[in-house]
N, C-alpha and C. Protein backbone atom coordinates (compact mmCIF):
# COMPACT_ATOMS: atom_id res chain seq x y z
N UNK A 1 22.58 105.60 68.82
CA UNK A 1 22.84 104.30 68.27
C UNK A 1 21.55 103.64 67.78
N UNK A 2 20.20 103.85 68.33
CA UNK A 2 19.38 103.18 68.31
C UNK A 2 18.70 103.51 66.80
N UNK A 3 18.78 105.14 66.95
CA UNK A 3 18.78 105.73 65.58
C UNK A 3 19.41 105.31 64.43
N UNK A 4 20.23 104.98 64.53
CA UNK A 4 21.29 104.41 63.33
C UNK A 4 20.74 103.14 63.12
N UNK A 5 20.56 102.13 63.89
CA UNK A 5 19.87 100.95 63.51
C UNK A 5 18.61 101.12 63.13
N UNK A 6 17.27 101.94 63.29
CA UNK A 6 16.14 102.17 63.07
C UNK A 6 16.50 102.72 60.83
N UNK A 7 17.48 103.29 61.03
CA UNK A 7 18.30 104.10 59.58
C UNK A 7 18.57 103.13 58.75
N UNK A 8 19.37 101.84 59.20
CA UNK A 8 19.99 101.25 58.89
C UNK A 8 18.54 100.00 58.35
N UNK A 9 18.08 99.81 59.12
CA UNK A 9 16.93 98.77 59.06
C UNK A 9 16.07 99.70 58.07
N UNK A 10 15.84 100.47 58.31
CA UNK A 10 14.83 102.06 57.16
C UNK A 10 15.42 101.47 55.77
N UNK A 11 16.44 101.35 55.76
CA UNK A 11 17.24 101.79 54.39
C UNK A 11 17.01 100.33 53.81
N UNK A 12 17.15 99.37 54.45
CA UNK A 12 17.52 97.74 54.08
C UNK A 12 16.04 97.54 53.23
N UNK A 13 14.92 98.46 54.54
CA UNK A 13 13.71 97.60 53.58
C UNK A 13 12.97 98.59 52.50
N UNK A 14 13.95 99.44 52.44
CA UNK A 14 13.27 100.51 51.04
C UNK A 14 14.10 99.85 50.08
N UNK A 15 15.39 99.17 50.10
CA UNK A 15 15.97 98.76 49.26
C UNK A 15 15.91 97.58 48.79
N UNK A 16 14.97 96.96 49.24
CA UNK A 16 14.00 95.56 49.25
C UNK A 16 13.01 95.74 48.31
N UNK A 17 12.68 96.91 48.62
CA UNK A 17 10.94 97.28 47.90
C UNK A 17 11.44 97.87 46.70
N UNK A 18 12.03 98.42 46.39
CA UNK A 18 12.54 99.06 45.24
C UNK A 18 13.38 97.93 44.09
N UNK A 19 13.67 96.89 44.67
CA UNK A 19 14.26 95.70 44.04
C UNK A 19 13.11 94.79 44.09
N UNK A 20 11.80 94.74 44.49
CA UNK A 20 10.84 94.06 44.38
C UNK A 20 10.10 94.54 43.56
N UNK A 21 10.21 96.07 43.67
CA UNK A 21 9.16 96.70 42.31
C UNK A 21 9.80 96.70 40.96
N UNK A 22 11.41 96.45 40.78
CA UNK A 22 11.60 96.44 39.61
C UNK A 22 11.26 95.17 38.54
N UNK A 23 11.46 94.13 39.63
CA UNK A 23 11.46 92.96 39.90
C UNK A 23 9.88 92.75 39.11
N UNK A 24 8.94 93.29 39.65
CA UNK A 24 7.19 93.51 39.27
C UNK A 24 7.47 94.26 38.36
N UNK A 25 7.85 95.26 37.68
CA UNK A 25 8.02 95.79 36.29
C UNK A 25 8.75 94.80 35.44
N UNK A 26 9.16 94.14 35.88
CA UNK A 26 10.05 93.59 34.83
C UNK A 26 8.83 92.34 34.26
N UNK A 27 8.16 91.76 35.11
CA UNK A 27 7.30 90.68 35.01
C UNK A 27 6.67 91.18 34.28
N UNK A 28 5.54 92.85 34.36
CA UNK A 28 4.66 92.87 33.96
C UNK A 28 5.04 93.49 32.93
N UNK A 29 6.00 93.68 32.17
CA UNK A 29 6.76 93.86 30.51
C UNK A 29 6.83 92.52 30.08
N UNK A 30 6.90 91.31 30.77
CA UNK A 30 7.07 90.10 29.86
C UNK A 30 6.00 89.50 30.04
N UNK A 31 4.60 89.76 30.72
CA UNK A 31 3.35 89.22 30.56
C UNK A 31 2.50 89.96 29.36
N UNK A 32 3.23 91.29 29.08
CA UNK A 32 2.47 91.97 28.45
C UNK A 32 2.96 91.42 26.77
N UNK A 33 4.57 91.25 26.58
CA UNK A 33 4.93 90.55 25.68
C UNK A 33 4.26 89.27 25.37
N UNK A 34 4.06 88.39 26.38
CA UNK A 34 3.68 87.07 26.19
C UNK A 34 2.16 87.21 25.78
N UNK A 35 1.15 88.28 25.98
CA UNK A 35 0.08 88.38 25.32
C UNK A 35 0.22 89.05 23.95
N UNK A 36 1.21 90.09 23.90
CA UNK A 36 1.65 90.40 22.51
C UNK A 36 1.08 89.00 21.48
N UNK A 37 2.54 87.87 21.64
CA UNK A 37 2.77 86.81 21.20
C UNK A 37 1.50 86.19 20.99
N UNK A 38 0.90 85.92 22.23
CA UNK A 38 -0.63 84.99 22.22
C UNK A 38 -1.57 85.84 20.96
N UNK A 39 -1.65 86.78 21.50
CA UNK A 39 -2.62 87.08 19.86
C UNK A 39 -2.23 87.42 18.38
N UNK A 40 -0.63 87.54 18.50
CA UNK A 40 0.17 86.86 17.27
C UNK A 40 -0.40 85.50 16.55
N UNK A 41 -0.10 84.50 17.49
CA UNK A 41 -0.27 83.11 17.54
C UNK A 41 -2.07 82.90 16.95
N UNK A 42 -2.49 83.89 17.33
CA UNK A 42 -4.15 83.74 17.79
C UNK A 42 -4.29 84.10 16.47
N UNK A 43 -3.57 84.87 15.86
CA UNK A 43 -4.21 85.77 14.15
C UNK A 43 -3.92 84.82 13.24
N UNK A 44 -2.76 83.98 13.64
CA UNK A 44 -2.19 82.94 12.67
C UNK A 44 -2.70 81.83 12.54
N UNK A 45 -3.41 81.12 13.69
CA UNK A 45 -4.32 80.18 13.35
C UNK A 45 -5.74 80.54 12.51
N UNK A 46 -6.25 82.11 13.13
CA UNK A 46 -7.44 82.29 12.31
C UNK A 46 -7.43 82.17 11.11
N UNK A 47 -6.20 83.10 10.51
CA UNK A 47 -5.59 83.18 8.83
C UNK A 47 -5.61 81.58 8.38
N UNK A 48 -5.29 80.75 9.45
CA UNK A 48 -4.95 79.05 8.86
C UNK A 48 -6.43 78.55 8.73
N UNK A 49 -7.18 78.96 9.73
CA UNK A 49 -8.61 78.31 10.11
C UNK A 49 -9.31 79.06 8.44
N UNK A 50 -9.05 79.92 7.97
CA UNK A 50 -10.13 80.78 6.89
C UNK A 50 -9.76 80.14 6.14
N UNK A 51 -8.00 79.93 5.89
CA UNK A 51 -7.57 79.18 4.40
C UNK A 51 -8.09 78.23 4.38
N UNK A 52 -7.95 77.23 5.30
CA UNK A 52 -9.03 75.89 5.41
C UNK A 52 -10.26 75.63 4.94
N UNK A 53 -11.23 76.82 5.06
CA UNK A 53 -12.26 76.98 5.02
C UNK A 53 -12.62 76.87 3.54
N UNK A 54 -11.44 77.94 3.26
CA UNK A 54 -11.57 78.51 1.43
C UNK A 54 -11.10 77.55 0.36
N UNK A 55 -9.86 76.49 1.04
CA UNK A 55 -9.51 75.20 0.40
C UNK A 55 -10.83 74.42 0.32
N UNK A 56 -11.46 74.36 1.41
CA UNK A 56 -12.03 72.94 1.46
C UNK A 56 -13.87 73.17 0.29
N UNK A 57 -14.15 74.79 0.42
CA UNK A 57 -15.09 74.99 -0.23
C UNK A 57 -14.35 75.49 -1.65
N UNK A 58 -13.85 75.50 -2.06
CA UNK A 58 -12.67 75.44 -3.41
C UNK A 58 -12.82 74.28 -4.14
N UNK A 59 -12.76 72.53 -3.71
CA UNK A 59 -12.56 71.34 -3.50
C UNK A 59 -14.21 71.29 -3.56
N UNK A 60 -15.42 71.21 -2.75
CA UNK A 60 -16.67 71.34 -3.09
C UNK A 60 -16.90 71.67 -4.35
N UNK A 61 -17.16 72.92 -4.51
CA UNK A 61 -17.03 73.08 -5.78
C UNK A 61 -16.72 72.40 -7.25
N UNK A 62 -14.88 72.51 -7.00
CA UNK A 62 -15.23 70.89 -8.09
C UNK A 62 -15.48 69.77 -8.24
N UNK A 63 -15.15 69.12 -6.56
CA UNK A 63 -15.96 68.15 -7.02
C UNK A 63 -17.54 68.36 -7.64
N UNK A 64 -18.53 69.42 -7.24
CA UNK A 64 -19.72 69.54 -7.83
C UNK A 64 -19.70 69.85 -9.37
N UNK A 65 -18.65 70.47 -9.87
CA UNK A 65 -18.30 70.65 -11.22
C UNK A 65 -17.90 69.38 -12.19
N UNK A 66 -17.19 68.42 -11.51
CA UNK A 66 -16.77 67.28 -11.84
C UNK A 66 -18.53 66.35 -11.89
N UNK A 67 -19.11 66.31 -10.85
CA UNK A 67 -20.19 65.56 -10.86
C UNK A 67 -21.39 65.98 -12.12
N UNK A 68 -21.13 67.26 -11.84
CA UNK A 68 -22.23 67.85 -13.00
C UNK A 68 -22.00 67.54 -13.91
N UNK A 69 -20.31 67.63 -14.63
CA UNK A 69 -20.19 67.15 -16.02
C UNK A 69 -20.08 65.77 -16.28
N UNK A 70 -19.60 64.66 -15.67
CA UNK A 70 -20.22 63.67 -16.06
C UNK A 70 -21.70 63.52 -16.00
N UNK A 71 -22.58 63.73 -15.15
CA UNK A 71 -24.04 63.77 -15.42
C UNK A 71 -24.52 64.08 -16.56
N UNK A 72 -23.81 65.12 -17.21
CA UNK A 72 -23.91 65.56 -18.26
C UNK A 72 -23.25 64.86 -19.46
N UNK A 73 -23.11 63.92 -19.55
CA UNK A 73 -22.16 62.91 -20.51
C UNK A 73 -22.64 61.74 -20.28
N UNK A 74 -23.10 61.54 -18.95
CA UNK A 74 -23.77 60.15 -19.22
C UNK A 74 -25.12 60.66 -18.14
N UNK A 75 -26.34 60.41 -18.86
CA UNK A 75 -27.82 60.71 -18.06
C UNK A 75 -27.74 59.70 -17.35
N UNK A 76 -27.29 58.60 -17.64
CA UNK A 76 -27.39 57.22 -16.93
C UNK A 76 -27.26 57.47 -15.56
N UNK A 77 -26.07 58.33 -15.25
CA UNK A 77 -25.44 58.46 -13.78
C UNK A 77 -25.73 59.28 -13.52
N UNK A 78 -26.59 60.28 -13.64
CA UNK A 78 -27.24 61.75 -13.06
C UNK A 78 -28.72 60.53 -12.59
N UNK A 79 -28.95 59.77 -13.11
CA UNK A 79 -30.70 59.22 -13.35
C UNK A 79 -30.41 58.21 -11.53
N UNK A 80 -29.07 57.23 -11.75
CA UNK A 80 -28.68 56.71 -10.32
C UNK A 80 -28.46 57.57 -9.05
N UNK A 81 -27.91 59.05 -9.27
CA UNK A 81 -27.57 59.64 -8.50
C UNK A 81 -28.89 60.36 -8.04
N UNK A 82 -29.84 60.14 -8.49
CA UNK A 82 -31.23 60.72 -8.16
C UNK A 82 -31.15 59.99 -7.01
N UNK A 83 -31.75 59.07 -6.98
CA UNK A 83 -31.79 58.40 -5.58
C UNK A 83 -31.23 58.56 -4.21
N UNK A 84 -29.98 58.63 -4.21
CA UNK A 84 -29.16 59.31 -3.39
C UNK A 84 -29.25 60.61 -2.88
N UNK A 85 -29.57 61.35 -3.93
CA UNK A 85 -29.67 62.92 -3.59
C UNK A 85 -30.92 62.65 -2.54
N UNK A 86 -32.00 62.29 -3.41
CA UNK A 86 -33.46 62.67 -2.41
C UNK A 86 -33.31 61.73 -1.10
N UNK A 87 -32.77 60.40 -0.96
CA UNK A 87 -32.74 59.69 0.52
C UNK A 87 -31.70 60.78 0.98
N UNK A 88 -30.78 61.55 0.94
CA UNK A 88 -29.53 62.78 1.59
C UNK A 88 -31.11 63.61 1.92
N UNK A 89 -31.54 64.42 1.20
CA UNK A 89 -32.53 65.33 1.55
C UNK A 89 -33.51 64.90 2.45
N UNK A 90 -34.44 63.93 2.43
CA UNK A 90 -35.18 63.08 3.11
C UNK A 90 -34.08 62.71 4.62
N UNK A 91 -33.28 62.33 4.92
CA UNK A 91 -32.32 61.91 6.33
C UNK A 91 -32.21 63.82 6.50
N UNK A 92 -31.74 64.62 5.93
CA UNK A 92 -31.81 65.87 6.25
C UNK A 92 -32.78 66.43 6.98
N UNK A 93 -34.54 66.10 6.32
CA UNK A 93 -35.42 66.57 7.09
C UNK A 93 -36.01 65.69 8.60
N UNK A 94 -35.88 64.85 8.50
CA UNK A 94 -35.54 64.25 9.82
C UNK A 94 -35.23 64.59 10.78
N UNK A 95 -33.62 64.76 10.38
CA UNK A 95 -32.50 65.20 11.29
C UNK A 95 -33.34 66.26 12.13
N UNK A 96 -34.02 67.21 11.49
CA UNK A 96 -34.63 68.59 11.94
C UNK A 96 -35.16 68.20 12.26
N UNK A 97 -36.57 67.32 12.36
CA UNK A 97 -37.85 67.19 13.04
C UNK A 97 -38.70 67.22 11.68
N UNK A 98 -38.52 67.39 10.90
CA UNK A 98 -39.83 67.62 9.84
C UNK A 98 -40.41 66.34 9.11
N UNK A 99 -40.08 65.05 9.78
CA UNK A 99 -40.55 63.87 9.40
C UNK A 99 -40.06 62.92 10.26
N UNK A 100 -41.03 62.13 10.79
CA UNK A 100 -40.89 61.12 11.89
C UNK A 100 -40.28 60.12 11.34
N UNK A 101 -39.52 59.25 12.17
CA UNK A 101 -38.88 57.95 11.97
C UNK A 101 -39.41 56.45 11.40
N UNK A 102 -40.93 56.42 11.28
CA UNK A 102 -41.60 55.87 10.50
C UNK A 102 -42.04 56.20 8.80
N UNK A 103 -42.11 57.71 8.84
CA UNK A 103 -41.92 58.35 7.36
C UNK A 103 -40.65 57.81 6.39
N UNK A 104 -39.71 58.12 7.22
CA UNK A 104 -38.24 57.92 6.90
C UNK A 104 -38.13 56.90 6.43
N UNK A 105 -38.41 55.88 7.68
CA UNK A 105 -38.18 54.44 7.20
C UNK A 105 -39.04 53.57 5.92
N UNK A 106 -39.84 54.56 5.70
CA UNK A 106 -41.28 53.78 4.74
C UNK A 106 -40.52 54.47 3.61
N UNK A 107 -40.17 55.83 3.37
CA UNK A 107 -39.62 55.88 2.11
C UNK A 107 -37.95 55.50 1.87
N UNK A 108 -37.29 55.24 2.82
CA UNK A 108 -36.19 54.54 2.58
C UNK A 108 -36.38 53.41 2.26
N UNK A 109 -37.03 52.08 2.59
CA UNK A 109 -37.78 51.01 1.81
C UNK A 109 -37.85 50.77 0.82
N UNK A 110 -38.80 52.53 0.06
CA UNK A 110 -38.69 52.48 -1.12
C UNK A 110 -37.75 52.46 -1.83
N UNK A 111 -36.66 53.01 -1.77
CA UNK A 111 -35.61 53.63 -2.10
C UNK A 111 -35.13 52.56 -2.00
N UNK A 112 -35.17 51.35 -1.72
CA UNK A 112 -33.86 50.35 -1.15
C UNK A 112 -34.68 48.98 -1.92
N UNK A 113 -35.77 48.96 -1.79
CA UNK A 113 -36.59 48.00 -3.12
C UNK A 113 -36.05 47.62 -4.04
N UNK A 114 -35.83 46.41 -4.65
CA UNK A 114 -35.44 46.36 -6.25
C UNK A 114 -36.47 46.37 -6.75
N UNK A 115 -36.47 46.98 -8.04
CA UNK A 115 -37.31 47.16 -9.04
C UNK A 115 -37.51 45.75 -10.09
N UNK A 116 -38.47 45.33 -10.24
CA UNK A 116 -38.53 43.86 -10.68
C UNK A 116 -38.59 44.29 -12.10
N UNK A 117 -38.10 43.10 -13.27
CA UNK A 117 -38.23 43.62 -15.04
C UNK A 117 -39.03 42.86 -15.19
């Protein structure tokens, strides 16, 4: 009798473990799917992140095409836009270290001066 219960109890917890391991196969088929998916997801933002990239330097472009040709139609506004460009370049070298905050400020001054007639 004692045998039969030792059998009986034998059997209960192999049939535990065998419904626990399918149980763990089954999980680790839908974790493996769910990373499938994640780097699905992951390729589709990159593809979105590049188009972005290629729109937005697309858009640069003409606007720089647009700027050039009026410059080119009127010198007047290439001659104003001087100014701007070099104080952009000048705050640029700064930014880096290649001119102190007193440089900056002495030729921004200039730059910001009216010119008397």
């Amino acid at each position: 009798m004692t045998d039969q219960i030792a059998s009986i109890t034998l059997r209960a917890d192999v049939s535990d473990l065998k419904t626990a391991s399918n149980e763990l196969d089954k999980l680790s088929r839908a974790a493996a799917g769910a990373v499938d998916k994640a780097d699905d997801l992951n390729s589709v933002f990159r593809a979105g992140a590049e188009s972005a990239k290629q729109g937005s330097e697309g858009l640069k472009e003409q606007q720089n095409a647009l700027k050039g040709l009026l410059e080119n139609i009127d010198p007047v506004t290439k001659a104003l836009n001087r100014p701007d460009e070099q104080q952009e370049s000048l705050r640029k070298f700064q930014a880096k270290g290649f001119s102190d905050t007193e440089t900056f400020q002495a030729y921004n001054k200039i730059r910001t001066t009216p010119v008397s007639s």
